[in-house]
Protein backbone atom coordinates (compact mmCIF):
# COMPACT_ATOMS: atom_id res chain seq x y z
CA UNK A 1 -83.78 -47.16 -109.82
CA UNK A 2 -81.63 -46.46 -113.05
CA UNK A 3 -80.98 -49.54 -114.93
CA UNK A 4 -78.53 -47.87 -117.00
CA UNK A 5 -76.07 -46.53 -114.05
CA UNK A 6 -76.32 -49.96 -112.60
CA UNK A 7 -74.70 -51.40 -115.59
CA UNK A 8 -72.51 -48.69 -115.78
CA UNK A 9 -71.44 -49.28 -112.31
CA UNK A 10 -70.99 -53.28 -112.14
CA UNK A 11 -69.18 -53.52 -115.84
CA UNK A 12 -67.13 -50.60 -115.98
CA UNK A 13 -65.88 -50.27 -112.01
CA UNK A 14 -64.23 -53.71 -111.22
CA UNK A 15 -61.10 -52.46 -111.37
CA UNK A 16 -59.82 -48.73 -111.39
CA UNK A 17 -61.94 -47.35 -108.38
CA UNK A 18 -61.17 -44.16 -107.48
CA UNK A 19 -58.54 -43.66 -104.69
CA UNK A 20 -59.96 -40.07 -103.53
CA UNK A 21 -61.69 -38.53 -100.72
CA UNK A 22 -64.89 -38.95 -102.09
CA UNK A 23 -65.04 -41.85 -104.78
CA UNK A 24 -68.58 -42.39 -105.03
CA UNK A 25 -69.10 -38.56 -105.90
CA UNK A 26 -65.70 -39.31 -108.64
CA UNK A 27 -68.09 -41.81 -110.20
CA UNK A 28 -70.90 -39.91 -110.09
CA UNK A 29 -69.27 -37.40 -111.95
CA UNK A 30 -67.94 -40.01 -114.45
CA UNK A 31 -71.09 -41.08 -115.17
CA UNK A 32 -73.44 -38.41 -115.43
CA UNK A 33 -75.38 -39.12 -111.88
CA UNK A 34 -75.20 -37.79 -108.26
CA UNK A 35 -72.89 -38.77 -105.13
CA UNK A 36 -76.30 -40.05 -103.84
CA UNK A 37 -77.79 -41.85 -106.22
CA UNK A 38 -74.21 -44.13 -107.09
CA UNK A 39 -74.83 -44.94 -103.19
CA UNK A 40 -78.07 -45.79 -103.34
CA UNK A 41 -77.29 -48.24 -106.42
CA UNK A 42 -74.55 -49.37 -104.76
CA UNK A 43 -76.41 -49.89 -101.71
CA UNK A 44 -79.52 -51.97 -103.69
CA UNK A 45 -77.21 -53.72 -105.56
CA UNK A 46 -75.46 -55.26 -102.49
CA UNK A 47 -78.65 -56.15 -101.06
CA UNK A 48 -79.95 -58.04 -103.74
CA UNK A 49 -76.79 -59.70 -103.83
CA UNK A 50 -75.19 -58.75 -107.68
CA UNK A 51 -72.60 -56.78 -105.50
CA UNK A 52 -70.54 -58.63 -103.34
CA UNK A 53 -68.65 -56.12 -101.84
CA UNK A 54 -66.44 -53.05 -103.06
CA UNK A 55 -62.22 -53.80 -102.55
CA UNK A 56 -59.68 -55.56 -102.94
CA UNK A 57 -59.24 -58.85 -105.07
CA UNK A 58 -55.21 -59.76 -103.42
CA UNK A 59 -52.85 -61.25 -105.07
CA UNK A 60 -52.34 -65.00 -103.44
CA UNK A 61 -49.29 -65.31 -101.74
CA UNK A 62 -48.63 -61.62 -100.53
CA UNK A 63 -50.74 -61.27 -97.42
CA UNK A 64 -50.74 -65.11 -96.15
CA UNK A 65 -51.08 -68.21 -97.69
CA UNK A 66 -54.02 -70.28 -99.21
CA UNK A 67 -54.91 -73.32 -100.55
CA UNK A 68 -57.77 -75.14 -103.23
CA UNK A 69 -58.98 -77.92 -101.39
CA UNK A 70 -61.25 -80.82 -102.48
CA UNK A 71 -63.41 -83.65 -100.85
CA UNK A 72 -65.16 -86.81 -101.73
CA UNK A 73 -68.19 -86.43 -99.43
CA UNK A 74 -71.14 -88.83 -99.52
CA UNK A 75 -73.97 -87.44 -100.89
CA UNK A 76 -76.30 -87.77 -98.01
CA UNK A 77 -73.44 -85.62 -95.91
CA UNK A 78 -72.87 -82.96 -97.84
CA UNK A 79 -74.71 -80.32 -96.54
CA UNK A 80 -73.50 -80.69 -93.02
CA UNK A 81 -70.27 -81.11 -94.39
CA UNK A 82 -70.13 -78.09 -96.14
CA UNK A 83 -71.84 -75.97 -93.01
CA UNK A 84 -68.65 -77.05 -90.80
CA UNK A 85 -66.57 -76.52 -93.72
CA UNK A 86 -67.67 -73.16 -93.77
CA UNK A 87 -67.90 -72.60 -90.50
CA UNK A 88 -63.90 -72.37 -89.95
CA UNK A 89 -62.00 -69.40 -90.60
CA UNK A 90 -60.47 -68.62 -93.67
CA UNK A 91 -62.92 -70.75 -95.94
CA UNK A 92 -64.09 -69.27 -99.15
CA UNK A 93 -65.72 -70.18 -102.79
CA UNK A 94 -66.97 -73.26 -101.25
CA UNK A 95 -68.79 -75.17 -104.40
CA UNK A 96 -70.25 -78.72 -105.05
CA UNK A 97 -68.64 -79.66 -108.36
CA UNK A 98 -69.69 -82.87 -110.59
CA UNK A 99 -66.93 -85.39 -109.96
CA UNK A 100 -65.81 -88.14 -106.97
CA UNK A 101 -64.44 -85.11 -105.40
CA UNK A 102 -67.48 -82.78 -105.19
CA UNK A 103 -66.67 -80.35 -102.30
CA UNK A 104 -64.10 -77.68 -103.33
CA UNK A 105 -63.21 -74.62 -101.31
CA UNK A 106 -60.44 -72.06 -101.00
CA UNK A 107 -59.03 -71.97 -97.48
CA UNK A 108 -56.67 -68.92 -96.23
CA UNK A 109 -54.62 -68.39 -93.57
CA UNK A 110 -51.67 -65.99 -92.00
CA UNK A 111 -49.29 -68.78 -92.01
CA UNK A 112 -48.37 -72.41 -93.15
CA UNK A 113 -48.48 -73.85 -90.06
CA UNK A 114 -51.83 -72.08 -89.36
CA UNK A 115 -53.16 -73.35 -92.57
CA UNK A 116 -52.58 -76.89 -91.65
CA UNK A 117 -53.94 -76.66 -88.76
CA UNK A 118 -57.57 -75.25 -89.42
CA UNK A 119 -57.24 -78.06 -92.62
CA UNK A 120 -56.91 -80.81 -90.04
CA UNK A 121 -59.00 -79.83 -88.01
CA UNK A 122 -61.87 -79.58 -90.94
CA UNK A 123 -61.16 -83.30 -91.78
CA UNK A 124 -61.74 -84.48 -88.32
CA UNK A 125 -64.60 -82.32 -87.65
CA UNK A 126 -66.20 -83.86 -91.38
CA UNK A 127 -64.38 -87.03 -91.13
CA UNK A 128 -63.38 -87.19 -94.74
CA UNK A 129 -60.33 -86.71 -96.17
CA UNK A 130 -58.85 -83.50 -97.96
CA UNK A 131 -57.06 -83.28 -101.00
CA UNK A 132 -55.01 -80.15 -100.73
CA UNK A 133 -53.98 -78.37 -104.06
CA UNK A 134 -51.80 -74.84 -103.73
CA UNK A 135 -50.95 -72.93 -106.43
CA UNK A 136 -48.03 -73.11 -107.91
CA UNK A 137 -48.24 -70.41 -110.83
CA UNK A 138 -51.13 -68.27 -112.28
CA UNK A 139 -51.42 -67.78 -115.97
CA UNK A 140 -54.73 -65.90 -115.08
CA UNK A 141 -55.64 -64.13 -112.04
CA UNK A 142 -59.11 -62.47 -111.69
CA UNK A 143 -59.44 -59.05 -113.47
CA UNK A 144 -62.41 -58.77 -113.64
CA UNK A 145 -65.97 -59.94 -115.29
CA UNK A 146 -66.92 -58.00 -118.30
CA UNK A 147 -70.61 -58.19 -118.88
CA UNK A 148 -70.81 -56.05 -121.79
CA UNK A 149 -68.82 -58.91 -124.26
CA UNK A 150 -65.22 -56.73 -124.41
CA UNK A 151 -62.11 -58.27 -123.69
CA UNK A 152 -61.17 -58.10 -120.20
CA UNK A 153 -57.28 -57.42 -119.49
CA UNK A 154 -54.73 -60.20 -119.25
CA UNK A 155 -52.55 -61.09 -116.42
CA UNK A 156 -49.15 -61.96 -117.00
CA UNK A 157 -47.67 -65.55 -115.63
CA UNK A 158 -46.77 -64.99 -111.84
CA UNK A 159 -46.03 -68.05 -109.13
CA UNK A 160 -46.80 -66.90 -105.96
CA UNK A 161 -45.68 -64.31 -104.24
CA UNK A 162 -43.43 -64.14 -100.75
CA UNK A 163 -46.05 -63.19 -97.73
CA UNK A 164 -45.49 -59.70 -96.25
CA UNK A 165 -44.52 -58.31 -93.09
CA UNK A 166 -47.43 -56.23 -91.89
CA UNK A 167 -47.52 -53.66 -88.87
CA UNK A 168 -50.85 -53.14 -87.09
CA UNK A 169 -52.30 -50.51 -88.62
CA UNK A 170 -51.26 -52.32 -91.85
CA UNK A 171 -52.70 -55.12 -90.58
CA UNK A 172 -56.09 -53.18 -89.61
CA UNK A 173 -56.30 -52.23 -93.11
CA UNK A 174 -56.20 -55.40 -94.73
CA UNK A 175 -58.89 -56.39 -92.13
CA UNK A 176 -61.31 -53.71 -93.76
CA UNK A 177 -60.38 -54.33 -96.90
CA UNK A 178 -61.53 -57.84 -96.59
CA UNK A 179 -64.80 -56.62 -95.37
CA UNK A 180 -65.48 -53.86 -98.16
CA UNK A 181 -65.65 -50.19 -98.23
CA UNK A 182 -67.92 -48.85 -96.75
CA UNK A 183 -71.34 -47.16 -98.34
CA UNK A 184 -70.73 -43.67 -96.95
CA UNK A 185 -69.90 -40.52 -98.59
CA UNK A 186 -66.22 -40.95 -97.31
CA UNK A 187 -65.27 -44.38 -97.19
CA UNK A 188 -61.43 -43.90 -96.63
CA UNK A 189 -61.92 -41.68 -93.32
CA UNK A 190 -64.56 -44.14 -91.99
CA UNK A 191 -61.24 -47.17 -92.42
CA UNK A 192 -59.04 -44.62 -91.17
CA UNK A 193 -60.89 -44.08 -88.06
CA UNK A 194 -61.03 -47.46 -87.31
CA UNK A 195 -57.24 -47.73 -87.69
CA UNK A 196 -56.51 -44.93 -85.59
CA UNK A 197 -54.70 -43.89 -89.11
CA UNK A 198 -55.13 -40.66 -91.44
CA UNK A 199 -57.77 -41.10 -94.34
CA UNK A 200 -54.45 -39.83 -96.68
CA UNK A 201 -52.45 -42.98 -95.10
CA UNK A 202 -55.27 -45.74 -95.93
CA UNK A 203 -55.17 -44.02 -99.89
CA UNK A 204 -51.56 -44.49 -100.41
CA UNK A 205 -51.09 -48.01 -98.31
CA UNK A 206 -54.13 -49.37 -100.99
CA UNK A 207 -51.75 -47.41 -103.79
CA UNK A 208 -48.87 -48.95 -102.55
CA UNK A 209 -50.10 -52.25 -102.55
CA UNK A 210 -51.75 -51.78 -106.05
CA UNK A 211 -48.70 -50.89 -107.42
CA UNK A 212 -46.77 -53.58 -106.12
CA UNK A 213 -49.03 -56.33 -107.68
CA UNK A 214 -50.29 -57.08 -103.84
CA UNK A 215 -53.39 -56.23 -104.71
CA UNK A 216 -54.67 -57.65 -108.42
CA UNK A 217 -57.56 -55.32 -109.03
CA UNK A 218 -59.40 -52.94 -106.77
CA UNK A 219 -63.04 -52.53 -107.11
CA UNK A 220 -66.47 -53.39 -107.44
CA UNK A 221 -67.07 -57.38 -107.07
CA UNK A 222 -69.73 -59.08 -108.42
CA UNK A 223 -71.27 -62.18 -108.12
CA UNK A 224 -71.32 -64.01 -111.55
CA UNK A 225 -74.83 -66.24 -110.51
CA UNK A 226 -76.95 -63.28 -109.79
CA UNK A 227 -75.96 -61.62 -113.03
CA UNK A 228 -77.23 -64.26 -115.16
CA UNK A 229 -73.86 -65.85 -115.51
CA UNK A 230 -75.28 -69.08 -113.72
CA UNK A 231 -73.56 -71.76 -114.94
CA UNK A 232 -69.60 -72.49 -114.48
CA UNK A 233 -66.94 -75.40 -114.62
CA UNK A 234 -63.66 -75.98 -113.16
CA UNK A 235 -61.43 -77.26 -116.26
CA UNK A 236 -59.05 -79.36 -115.47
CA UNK A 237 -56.31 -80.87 -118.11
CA UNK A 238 -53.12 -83.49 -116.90
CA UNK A 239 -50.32 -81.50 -119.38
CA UNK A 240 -47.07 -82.73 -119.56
CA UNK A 241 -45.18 -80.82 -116.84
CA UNK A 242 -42.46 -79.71 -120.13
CA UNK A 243 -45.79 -78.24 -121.99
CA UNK A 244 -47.43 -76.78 -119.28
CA UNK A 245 -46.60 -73.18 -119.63
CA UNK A 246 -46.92 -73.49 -123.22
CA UNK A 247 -50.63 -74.88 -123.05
CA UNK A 248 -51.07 -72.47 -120.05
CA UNK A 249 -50.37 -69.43 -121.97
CA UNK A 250 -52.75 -70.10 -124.54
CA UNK A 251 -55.63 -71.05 -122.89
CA UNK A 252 -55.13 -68.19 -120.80
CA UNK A 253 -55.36 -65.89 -123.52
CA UNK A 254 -59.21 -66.89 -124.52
CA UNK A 255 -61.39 -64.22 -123.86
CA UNK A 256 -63.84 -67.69 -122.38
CA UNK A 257 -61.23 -68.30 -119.86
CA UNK A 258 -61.63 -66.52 -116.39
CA UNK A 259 -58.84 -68.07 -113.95
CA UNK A 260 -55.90 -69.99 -115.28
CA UNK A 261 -53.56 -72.30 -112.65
CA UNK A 262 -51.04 -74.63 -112.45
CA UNK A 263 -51.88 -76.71 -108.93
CA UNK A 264 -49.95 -79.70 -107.86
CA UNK A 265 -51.17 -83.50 -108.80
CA UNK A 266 -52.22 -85.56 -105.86
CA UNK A 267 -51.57 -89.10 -106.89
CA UNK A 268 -53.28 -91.31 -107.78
CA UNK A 269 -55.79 -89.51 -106.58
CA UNK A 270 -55.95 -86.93 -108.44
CA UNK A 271 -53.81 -85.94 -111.72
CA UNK A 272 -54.33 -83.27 -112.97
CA UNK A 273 -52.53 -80.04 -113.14
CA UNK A 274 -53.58 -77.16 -115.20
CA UNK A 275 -57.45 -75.78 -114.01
CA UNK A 276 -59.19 -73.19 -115.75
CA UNK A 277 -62.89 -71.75 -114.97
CA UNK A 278 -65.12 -71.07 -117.27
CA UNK A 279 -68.33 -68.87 -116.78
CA UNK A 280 -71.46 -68.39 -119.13
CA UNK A 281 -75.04 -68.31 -118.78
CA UNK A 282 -76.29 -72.20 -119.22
CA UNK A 283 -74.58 -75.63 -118.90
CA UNK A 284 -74.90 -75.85 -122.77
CA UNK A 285 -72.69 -72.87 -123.43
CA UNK A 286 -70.37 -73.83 -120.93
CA UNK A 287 -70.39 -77.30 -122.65
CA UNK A 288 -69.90 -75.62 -125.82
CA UNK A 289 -67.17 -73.32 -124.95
CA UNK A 290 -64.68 -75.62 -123.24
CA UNK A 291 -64.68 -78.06 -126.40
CA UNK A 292 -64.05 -74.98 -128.74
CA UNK A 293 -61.28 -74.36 -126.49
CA UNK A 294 -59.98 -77.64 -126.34
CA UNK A 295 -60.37 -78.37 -130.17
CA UNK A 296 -58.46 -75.03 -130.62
CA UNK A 297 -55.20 -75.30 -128.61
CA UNK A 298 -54.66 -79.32 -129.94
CA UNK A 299 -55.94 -80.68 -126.37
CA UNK A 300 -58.61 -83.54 -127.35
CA UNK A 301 -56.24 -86.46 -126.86
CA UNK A 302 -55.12 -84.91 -122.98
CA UNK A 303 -56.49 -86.28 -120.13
CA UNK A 304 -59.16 -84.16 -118.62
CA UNK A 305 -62.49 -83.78 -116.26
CA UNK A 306 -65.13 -81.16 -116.45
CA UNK A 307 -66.26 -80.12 -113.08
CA UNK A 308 -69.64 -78.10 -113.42
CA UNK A 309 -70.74 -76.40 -110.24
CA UNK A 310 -74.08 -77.78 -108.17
CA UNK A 311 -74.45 -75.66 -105.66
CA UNK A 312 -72.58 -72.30 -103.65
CA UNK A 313 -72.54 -72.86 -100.60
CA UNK A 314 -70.27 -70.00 -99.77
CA UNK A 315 -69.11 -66.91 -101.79
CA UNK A 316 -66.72 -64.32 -100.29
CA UNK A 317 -63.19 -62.74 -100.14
CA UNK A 318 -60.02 -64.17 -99.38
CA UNK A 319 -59.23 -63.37 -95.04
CA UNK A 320 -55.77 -63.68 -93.91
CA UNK A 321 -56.84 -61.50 -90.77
């Protein structure tokens, strides 16, 4: 066990992994270490969970379509709630936040039509209703999680993107993707095999799709809780819909900030249309942060809720396939 390589590993590899033969052995190199032993950390890492996988972070939009959704759900329900929530397909980052509506999730699918359909059938199965909130634009899209304190790279404003036409074997691809590379020596060939495909072929379509903004960042992805990072809010601000890219922009330029999106309003249920997330490593800090922020960009008159997270009840990539 090498603390150092570990850290090496989880801060400086979130985005920027190698597209070679052998990456593992590329980082190895990189770092001063052995094909083996970059594995092995790799491996341990995943197992105890500060690793979620190694891949793709997509750009919404571009491989299907998705949606935030939220739910009042009586306390005494919400666990079984959110086990058939997360028993459908597509579900992901399902949280209990502090608020009326206290069940959040991310739900993909291939399709609009598909996407309404697994949402209705998750409120009949739970028998509570959903509030569903697209995007409409990102000011901040997830680059990444510096833990060392430097300033992570900024994203610049994008509403989503058109969905793709995929062919199988493009369509196999995205399916391993969503599950990770693989821990082996040659990760590439092992996706190529399974796409009946050419380990060259799966290097340029991920290439391709990096350079086209498809993909946002490619790379190691951690989870936030199990790095000490435990605490995190959902910030959520009702700007006026003429200063929303203005107040957008700014906030996502903090450093504090890690996602930045305009979503619809749901009235009168819910109005508010600017959310940012903030991460840090107690309540109090989060606390702290988010009224810095809002002291700083001229926001404490705005309507706004603070949605901490209670409990993660599931944590995984985005599946269109």
């Amino acid at each position: 066990m090498d603390p150092h390589l570990d850290f090496c590993l989880l801060n400086d590899f979130q985005r920027d992994f190698p597209l070679c033969s052998r990456p593992y052995a590329q980082l190895a190199e990189q770092l001063g270490s052995t094909e083996d032993d970059v594995i092995d950390s790799l491996r341990r890492m995943h197992a105890d969970e500060r690793v979620s996988r190694i891949g793709a972070v997509l750009r919404p939009g571009c491989f299907g379509v998705s949606t935030l959704v939220a739910m009042a759900v009586p306390e005494a329900r919400m666990a079984e709630v959110a086990l058939a929530v997360n028993a459908f397909p597509g579900v992901n980052h399902n949280y209990q936040r502090e608020h009326r509506y206290n069940l959040w999730f991310v739900l993909t699918a291939a399709d609009a039509s598909a996407l309404a359909r697994i949402l209705a059938g998750i409120e009949a199965l739970a028998g509570v209703p959903a509030l569903s909130l697209p995007m409409e634009k990102a000011y901040h899209i997830d680059l990444g999680f510096p833990l060392d304190g430097s300033r992570t790279a900024r994203s610049h404003n994008a509403a989503p993107a058109a969905a793709m036409t995929l062919d199988s074997r493009q369509r196999c691809l995205l399916a391993r993707l969503q599950d990770g590379l693989p821990l082996t020596a040659q990760p590439y060939l092992s996706m190529a095999r399974d796409c009946a495909t050419t380990e060259g072929a799966v290097i340029q379509g991920i290439a391709r799709w990096l350079e086209s903004g498809a993909i946002s960042r490619f790379g190691i992805v951690v989870r936030h809780r199990e790095l000490g990072f435990s605490a995190n809010a959902m910030l959520v601000h009702d700007i006026p819909d003429a200063d929303v890219d203005r107040v957008a922009a700014g906030l996502a330029g903090e450093d504090a900030v890690t996602l930045c999106y305009r979503r619809p309003r749901h009235l009168p249920h819910w109005p508010y249309n600017l959310f940012c997330m903030i991460h840090g490593q107690c309540r109090d800090s989060v606390a702290g942060t988010i009224g810095r922020l809002r002291e700083r960009h001229a926001l404490a008159g705005v309507p706004h809720a603070v949605l901490f997270s209670q409990r993660c009840f599931k944590q995984t990539g985005a599946r269109y396939v």
